[in-house]
Protein backbone atom coordinates (compact mmCIF):
# COMPACT_ATOMS: atom_id res chain seq x y z
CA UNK A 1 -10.29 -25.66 -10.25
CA UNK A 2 -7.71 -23.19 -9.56
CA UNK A 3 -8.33 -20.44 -8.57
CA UNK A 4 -8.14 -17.19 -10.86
CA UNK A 5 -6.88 -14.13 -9.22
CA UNK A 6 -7.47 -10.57 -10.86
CA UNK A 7 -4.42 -7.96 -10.63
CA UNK A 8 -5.51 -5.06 -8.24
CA UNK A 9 -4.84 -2.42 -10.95
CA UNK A 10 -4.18 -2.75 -14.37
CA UNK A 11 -4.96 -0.47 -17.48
CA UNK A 12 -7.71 -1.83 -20.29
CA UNK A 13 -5.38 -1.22 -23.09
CA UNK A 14 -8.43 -1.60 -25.59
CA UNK A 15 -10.75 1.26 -23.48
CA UNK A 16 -7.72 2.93 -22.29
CA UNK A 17 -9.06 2.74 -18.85
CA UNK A 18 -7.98 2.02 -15.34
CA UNK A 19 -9.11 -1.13 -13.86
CA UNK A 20 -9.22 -1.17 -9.98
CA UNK A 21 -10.96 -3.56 -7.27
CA UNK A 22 -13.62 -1.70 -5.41
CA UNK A 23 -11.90 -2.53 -2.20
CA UNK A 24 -15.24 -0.64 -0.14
CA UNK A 25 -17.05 -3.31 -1.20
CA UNK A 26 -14.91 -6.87 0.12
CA UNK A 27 -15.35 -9.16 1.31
CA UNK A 28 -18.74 -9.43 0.01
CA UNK A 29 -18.42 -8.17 -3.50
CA UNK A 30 -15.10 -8.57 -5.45
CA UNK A 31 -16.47 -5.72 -8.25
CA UNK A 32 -14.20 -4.42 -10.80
CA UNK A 33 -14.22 -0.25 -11.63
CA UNK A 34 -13.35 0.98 -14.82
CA UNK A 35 -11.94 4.92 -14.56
CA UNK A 36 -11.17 7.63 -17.04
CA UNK A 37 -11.57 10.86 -15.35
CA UNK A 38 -9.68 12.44 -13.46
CA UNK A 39 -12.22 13.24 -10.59
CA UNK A 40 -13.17 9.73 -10.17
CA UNK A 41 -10.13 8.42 -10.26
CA UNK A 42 -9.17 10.91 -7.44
CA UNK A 43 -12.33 10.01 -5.96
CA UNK A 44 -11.12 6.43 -5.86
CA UNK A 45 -7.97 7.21 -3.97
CA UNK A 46 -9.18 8.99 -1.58
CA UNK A 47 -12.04 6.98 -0.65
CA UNK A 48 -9.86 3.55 -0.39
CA UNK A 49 -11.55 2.33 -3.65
CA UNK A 50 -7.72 1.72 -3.81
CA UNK A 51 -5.73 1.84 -1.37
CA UNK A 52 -2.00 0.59 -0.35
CA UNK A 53 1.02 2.13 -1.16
CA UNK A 54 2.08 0.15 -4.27
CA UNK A 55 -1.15 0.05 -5.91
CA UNK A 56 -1.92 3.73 -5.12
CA UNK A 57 1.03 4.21 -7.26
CA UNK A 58 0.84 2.56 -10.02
CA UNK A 59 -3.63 3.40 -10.02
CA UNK A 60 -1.82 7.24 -10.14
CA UNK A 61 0.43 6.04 -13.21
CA UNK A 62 -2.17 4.66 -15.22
CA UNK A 63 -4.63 6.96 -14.24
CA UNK A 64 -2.54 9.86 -15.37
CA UNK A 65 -2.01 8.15 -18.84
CA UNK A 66 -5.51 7.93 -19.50
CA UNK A 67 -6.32 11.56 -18.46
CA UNK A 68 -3.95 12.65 -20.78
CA UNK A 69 -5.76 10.29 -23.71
CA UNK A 70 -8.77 12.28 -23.05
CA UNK A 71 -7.19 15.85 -23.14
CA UNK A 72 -8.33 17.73 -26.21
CA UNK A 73 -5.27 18.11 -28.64
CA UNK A 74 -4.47 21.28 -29.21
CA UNK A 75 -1.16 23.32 -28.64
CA UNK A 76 1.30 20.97 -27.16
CA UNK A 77 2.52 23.41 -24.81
CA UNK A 78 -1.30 23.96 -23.06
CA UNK A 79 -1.82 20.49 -23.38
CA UNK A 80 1.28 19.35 -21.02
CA UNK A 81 0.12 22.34 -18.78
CA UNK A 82 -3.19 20.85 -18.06
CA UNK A 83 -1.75 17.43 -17.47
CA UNK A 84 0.52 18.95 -15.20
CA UNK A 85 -2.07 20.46 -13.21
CA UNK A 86 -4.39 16.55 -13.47
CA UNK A 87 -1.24 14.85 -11.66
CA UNK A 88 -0.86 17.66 -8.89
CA UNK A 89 -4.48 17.06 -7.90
CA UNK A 90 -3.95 13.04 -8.19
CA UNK A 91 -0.41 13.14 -6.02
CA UNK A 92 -2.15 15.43 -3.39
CA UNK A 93 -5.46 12.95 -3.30
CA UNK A 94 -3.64 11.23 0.17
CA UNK A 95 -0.92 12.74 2.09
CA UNK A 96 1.22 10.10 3.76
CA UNK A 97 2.16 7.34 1.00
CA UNK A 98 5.35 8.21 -0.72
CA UNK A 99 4.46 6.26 -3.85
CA UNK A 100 1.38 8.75 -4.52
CA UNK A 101 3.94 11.40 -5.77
CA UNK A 102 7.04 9.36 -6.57
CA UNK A 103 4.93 7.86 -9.28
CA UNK A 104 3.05 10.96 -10.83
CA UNK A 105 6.85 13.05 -10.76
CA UNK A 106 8.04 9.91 -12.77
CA UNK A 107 5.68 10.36 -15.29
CA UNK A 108 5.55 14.24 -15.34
CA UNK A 109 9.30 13.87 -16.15
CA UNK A 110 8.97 11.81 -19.15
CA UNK A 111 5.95 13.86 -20.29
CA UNK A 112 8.43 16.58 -20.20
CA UNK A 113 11.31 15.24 -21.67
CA UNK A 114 8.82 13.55 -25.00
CA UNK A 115 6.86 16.94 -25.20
CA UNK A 116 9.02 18.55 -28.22
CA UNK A 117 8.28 15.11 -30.17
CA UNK A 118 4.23 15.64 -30.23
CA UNK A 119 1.61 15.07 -28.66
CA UNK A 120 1.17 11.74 -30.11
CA UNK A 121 5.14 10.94 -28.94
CA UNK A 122 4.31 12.39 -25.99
CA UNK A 123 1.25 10.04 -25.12
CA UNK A 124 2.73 7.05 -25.62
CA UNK A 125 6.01 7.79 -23.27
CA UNK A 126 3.48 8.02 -21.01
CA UNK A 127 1.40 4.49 -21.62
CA UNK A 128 5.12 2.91 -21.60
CA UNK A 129 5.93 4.62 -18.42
CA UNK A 130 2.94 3.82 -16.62
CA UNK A 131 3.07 0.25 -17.80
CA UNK A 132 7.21 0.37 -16.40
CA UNK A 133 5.61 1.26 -13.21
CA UNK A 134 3.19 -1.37 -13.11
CA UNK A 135 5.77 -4.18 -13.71
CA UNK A 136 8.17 -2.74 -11.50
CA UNK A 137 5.89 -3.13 -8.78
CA UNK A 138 5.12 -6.63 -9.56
CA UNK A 139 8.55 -7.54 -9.70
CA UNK A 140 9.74 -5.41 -6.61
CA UNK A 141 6.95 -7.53 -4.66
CA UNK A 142 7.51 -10.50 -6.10
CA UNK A 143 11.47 -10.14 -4.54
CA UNK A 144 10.18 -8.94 -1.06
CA UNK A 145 8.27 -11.83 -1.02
CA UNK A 146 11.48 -14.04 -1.29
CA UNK A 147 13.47 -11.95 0.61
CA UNK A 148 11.10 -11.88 3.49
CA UNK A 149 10.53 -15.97 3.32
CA UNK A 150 13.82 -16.53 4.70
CA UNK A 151 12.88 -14.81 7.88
CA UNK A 152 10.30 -17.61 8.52
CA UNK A 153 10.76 -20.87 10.04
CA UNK A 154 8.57 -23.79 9.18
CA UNK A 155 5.93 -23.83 11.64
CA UNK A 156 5.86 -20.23 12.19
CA UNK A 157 3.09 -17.98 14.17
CA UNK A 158 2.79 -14.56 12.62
CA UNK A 159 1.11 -11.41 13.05
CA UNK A 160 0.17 -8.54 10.58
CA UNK A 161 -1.80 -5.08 10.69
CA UNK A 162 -3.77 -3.74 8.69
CA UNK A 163 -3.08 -5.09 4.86
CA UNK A 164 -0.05 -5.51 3.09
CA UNK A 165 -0.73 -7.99 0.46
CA UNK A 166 -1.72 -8.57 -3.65
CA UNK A 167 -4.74 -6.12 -2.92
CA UNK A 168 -2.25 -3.52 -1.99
CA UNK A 169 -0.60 -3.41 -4.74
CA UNK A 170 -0.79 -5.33 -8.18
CA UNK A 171 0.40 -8.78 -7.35
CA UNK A 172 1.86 -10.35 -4.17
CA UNK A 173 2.08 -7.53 -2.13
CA UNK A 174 4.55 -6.26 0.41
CA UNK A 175 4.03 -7.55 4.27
CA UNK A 176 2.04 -10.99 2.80
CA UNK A 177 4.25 -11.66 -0.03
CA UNK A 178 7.44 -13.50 2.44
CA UNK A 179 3.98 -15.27 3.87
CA UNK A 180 2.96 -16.58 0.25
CA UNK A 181 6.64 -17.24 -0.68
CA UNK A 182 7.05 -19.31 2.49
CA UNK A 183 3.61 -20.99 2.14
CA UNK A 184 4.85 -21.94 -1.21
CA UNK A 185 7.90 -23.29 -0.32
CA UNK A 186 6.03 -25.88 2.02
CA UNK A 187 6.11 -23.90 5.34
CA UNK A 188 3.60 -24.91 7.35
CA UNK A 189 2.50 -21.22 8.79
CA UNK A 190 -0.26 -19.45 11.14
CA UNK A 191 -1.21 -16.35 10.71
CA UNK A 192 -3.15 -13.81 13.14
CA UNK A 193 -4.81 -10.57 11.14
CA UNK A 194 -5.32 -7.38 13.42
CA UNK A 195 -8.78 -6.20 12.61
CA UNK A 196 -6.92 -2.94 12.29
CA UNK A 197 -9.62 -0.39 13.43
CA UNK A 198 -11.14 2.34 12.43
CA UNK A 199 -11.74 1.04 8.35
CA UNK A 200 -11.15 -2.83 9.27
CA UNK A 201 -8.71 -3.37 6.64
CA UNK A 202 -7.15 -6.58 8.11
CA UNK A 203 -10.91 -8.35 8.93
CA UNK A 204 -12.01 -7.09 5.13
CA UNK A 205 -9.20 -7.35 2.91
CA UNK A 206 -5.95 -9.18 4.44
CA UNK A 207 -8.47 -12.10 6.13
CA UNK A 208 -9.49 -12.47 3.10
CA UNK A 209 -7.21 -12.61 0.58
CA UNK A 210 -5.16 -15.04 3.37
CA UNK A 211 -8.21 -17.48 3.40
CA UNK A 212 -8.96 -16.96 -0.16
CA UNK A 213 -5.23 -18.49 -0.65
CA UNK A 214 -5.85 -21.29 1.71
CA UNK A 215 -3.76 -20.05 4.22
CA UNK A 216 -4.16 -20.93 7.85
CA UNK A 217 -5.51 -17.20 9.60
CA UNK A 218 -7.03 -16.32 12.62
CA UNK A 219 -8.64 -12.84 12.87
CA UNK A 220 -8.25 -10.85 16.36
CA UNK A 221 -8.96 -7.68 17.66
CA UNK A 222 -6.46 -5.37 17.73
CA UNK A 223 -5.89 -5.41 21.74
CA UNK A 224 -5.37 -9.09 21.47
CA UNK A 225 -2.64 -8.74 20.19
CA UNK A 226 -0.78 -8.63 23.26
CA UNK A 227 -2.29 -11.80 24.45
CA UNK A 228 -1.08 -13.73 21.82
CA UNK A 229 2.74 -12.13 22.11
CA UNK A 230 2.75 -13.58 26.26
CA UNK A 231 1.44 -16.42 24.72
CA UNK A 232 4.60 -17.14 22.39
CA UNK A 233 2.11 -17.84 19.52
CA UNK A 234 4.08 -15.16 17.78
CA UNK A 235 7.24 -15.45 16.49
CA UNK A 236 7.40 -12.53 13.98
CA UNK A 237 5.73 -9.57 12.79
CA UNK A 238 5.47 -8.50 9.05
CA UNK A 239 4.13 -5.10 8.40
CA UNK A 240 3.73 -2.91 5.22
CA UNK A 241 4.35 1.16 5.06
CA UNK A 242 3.39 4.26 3.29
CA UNK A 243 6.86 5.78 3.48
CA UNK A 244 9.87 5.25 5.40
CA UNK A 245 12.05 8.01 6.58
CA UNK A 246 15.69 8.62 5.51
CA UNK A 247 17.01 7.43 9.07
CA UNK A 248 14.55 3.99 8.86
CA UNK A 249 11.23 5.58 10.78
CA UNK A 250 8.45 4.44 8.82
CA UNK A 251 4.42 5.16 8.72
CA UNK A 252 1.99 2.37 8.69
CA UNK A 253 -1.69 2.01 9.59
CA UNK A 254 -2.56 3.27 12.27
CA UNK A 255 -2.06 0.95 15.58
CA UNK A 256 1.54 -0.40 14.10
CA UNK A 257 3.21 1.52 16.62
CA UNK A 258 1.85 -0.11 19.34
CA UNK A 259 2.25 -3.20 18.12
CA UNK A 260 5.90 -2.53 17.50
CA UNK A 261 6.03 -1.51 21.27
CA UNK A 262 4.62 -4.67 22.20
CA UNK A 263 6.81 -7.24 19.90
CA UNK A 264 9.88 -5.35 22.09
CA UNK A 265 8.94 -5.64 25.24
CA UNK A 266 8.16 -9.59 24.49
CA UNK A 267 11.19 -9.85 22.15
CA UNK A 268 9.06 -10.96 18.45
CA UNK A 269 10.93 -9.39 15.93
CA UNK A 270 9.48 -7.06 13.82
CA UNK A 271 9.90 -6.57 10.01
CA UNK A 272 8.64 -3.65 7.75
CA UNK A 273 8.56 -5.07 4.36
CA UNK A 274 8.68 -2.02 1.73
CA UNK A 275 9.65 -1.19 -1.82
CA UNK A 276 12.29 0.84 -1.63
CA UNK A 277 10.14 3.89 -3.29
CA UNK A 278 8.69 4.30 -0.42
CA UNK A 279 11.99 5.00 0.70
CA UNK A 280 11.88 9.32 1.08
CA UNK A 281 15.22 10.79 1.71
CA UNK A 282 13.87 14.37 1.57
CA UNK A 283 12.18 13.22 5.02
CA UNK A 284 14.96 12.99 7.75
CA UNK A 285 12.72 11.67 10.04
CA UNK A 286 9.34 10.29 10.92
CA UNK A 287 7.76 13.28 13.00
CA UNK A 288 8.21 15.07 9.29
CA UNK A 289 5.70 12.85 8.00
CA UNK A 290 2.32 14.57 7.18
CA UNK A 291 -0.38 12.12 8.81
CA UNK A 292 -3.71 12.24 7.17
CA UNK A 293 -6.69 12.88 9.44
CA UNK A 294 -9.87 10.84 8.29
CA UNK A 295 -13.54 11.33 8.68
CA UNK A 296 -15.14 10.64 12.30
CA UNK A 297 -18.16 8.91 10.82
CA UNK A 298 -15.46 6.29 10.52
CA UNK A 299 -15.01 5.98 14.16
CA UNK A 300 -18.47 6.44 14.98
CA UNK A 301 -20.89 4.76 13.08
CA UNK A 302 -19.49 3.43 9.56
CA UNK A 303 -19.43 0.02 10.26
CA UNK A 304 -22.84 -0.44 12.39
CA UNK A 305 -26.48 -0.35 11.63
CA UNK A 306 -26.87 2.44 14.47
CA UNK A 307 -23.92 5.19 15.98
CA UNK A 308 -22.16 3.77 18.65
CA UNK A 309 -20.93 7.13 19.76
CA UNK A 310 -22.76 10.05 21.30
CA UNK A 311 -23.56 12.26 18.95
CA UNK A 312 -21.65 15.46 18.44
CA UNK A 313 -18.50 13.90 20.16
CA UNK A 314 -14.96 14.89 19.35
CA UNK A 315 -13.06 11.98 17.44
CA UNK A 316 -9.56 12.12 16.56
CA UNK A 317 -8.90 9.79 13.51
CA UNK A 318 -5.50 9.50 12.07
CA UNK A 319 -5.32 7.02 9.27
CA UNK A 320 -1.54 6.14 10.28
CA UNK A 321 1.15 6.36 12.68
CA UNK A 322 5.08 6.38 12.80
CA UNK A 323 7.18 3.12 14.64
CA UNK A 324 10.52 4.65 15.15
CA UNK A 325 13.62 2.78 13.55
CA UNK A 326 14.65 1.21 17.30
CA UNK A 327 11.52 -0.59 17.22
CA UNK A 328 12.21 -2.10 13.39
CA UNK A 329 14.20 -5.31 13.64
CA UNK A 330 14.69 -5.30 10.09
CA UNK A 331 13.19 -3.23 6.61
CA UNK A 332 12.78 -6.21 4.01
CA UNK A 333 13.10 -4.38 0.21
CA UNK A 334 13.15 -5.79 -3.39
CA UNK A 335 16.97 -4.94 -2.72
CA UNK A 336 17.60 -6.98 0.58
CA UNK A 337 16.74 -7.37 4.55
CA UNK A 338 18.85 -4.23 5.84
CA UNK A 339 19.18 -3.60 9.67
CA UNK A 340 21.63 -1.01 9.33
CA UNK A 341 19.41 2.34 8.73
CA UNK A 342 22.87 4.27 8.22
CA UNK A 343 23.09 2.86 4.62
CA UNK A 344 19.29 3.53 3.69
CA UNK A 345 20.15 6.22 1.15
CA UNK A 346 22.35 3.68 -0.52
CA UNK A 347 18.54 1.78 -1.11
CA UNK A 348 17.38 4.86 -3.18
């Protein structure tokens, strides 16, 4: 039987609701979340119920729309105020992914260029906008994906971190879509999965949505990584990102950096594969991107039946870090594979 897979995030047009995976809960529950306020759906972002830069997106989009559904009608002008003030709290649930705020200013702007046509007018700009969004970033993946293929060679070893594929956004994915696109073109292909400490998002989610597609995959810790590199069992890496900088710098998962450091010194090349709306021109650089600091319990004790830390101890805990463009062989977008950073504003 083939096998059935759900979209990430998508809007119950009947219940005007949004639909996410529980990501907390793979890979031993694949539960489904239906959200309508706006404190859960904040909730939800915050606590990786969703989680990836695409999908956080569009889960803002369609989350927005069906706050607004549920916002007594009354004066039209009170009414866009408060659903102004429910998309500033959603596009400040996370700090580092671009597509948090791209994606709640796009719809603000329609809801403010609809508002003299009624409320009614007004709501369903909104429910076409968010539903824009959504394909958009189905599309947009789906040409990554093909974009990125031609990068790999039949027989190719490959390393990711942390995950980049259809559960981080609402089909395909960004990093893991050039490995489906290649895998469907007949490539015969191996692929190693960084754990990706502290929240184990390449041993949860990437593992196994890899596996789940019958693609060959190897889990590793993240300090093998190195190993593997002297090895020459890896002939390219494919990473996603939460934003890129306007001179090519671009934040990932935390740990990316270092493997970035380590595909130069052994020569892998080394691919960021991103929509280009992650792409944030009003950020010249990557030292001007805010890094979100996460809970220590994550460190310490999230993942085991007892702490493995003494308790009281001082844990630092970003949830990403920032490769600089000299490390980036190449940024793979809907739009191309560009290795000239100069032009990036031309991507936007």
């Amino acid at each position: 039987m083939e096998k059935i897979f759900h979209d990430t995030v998508a809007l119950d047009e009947e219940r005007r609701q949004l639909v996410i995976i529980d990501q907390t809960l793979l890979p031993n529950e694949e539960k489904h979340l239906a959200l309508d306020r706006e404190e859960e759906i904040i909730e939800a972002i915050q606590k990786l119920r969703v989680r990836g830069a695409p999908a956080i997106g569009v889960a803002a989009a369609i989350g927005l729309y069906v706050c607004a559904y549920r916002v007594p009608e009354r004066d039209a002008v009170q009414w866009c105020m408060r659903i102004h003030e429910i998309g500033d709290r959603i596009a400040h649930a996370r700090p580092t992914a671009v597509n948090l705020s791209w994606a709640v200013e796009r719809m603000l702007r329609v809801l403010d260029h609809s508002a003299d046509s009624g409320i009614a007018q007004a709501l369903s700009a909104l429910h076409d906008e968010a539903c824009r969004i959504r394909d958009e970033d189905i599309d947009t993946c789906a040409r990554i994906g093909e974009n990125g293929a031609a990068l790999i060679r039949d027989g190719a070893g490959l390393l990711t971190h942390c995950n980049a594929g259809r559960l981080a956004a609402v089909r395909y994915g960004t990093a893991l879509a050039p490995i489906y696109r290649a895998a469907e073109q007949g490539k015969r292909l191996k692929v190693y999965a960084d754990e990706t400490r502290p929240l184990l998002q390449g041993a949860r989610l990437t593992a196994y949505e890899l596996s789940d597609a019958g693609i060959d995959t190897t889990l590793l810790c993240d300090n093998m990584a190195a190993s593997l590199m002297a090895q020459g069992k890896i002939d390219a890496v494919f990473v996603g990102c939460d934003r890129v900088a306007a001179n090519g710098d671009a934040a990932n998962k935390i740990g990316t950096l270092g493997v970035a450091i380590l595909a130069k010194h052994f020569g892998v090349p080394f691919y960021v594969c991103a929509p280009t709306s992650t792409i944030d021109l009003s950020c010249p650089r990557g030292e001007k991107i805010v890094i979100e600091e996460r809970a220590p319990s994550e460190v310490t004790y999230l993942w085991y039946s007892q702490p493995m830390a003494p308790d009281g101890i001082h844990v630092y805990n970003p949830a990403f870090d920032v490769t600089p463009h000299e490390l980036i062989t190449a940024i793979v977008t809907e739009k191309g594979v560009w290795r000239d950073y100069s032009r990036i504003p031309q991507l936007v």
